[in-house]
Protein backbone atom coordinates (compact mmCIF):
# COMPACT_ATOMS: atom_id res chain seq x y z
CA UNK A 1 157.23 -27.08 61.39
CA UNK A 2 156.62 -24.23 59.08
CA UNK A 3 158.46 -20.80 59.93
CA UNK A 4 157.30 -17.65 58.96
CA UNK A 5 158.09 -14.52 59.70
CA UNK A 6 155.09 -12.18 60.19
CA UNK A 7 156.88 -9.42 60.90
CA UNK A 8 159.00 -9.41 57.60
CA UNK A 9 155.21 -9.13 55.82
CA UNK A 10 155.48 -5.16 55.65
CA UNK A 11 158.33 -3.08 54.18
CA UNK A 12 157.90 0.43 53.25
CA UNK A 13 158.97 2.38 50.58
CA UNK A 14 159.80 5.92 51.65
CA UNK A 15 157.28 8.13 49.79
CA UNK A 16 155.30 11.50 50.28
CA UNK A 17 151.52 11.88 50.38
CA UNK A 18 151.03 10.23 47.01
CA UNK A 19 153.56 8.46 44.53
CA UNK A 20 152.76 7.62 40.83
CA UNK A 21 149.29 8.69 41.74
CA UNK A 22 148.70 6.18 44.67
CA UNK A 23 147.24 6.72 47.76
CA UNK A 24 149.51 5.81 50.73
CA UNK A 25 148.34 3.47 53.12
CA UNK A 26 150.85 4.19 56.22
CA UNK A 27 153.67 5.93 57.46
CA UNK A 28 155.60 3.97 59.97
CA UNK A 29 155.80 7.52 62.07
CA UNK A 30 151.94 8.56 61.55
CA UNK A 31 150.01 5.42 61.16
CA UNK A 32 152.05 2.07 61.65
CA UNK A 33 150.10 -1.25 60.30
CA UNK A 34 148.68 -3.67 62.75
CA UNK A 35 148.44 -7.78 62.75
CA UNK A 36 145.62 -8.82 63.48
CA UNK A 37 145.93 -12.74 63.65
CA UNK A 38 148.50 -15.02 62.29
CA UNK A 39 147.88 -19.32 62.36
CA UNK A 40 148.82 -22.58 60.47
CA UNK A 41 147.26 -25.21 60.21
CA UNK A 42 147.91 -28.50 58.14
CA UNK A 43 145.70 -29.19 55.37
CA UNK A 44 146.67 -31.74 53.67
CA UNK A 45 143.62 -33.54 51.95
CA UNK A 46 144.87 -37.38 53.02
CA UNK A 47 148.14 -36.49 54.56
CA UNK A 48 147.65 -33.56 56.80
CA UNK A 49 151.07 -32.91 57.40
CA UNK A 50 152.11 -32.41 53.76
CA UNK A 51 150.35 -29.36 53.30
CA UNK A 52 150.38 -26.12 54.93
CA UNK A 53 147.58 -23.07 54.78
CA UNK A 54 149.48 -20.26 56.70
CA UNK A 55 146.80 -16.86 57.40
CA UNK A 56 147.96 -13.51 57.68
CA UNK A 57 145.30 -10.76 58.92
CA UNK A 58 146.53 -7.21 59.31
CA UNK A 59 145.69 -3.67 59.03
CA UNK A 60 146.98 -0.27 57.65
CA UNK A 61 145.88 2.17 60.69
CA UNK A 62 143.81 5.09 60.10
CA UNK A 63 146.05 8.40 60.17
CA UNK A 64 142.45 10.63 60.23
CA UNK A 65 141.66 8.51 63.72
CA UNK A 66 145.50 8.62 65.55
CA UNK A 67 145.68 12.41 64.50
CA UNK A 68 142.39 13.27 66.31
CA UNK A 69 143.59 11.51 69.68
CA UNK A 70 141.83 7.95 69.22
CA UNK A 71 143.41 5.03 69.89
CA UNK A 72 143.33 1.13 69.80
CA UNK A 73 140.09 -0.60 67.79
CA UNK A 74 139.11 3.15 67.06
CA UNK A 75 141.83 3.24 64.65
CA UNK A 76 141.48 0.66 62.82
CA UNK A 77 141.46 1.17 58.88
CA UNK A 78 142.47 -1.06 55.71
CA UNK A 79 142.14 -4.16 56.26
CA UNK A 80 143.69 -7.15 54.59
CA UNK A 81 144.30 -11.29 54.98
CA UNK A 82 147.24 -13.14 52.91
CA UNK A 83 146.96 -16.99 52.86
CA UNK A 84 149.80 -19.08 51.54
CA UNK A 85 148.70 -22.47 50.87
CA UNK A 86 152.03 -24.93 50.11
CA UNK A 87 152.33 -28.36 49.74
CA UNK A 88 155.77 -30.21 50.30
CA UNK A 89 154.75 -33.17 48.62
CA UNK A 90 154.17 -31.64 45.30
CA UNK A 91 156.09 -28.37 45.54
CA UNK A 92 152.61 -26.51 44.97
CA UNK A 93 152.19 -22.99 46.14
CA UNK A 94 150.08 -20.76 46.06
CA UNK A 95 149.00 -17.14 47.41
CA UNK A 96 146.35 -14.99 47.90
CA UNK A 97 145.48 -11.63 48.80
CA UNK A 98 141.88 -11.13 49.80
CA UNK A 99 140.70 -13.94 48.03
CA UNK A 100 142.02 -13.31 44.89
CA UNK A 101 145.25 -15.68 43.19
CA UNK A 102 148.60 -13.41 43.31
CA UNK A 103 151.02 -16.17 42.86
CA UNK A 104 151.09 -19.68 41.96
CA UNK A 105 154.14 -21.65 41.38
CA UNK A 106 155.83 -25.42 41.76
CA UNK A 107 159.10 -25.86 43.33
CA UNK A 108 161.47 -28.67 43.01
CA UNK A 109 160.14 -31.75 45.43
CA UNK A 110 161.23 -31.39 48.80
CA UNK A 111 162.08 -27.56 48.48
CA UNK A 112 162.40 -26.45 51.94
CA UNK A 113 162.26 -22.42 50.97
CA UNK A 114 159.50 -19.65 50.03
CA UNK A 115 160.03 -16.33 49.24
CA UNK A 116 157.76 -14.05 47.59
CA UNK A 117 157.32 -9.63 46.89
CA UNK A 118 154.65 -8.38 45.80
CA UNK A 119 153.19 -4.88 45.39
CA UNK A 120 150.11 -2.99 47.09
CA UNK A 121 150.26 0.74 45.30
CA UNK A 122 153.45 2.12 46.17
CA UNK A 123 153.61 -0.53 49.84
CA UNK A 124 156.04 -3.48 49.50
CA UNK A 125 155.15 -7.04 51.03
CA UNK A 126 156.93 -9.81 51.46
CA UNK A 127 156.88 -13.36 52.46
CA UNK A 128 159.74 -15.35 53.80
CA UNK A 129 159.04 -18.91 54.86
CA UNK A 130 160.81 -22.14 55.66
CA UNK A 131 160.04 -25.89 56.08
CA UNK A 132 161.72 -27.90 58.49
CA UNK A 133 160.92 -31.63 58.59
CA UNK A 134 160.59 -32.76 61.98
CA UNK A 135 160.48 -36.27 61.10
CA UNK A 136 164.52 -35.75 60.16
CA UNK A 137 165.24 -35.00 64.07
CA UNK A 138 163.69 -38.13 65.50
């Protein structure tokens, strides 16, 4: 099994309106981000087990929409989708962030640990995930 914490994706760094000239996405008091849909799969090419694809989909709420009294799929803004493909075999892994490559890297064989922060404007993401063989508990 692969553990993830989806939660742990968002961190925020306390700003005002605009830092370094950025535009800021959310405030956790006026416009809290959203998950949309989480799921891995294996996808391994001959093994399917010795690869994982793990999908993140979430959203950055739209202040404009909360502030005028709207609520649920009305105020839905930003959207985004992170994908972390990793394979345990070779130690491969790689992430994206709407398509496009923000990190690739090779870990020892066998590494059991992922962790990864990354920057969108002044917004802080992380990823925190952890392999656990379940062959080893048979």
């Amino acid at each position: 099994t692969l553990s993830v914490q989806p939660t742990a994706l968002f961190h925020s760094i306390p700003t005002s309106v605009t830092m370094n000239h950025q535009q800021i996405r959310y405030d956790l008091r006026r416009n809290p981000p959203y998950q949309i849909n989480f799921r891995s799969k294996r996808a391994g090419k001959h093994i399917t087990a010795s690869k994982r694809r793990i999908t993140f989909q979430f959203g950055f709420s739209s202040a404009k929409a909360i502030a005028s009294g709207q609520s649920e799929v009305n105020c839905r803004g930003e959207e985004h989708e992170v994908v972390l493909i990793w394979s345990h075999i070779s130690g491969k892994r790689e992430l994206y962030m709407d398509g496009r490559p923000i990190h690739m890297s090779k870990g020892p064989r066998g590494n059991t640990k992922f962790q990864f922060t990354w920057g969108i404007g002044p917004h802080v993401l992380k990823i925190v995930a952890n392999f656990k063989d379940q062959a080893k508990k048979l």
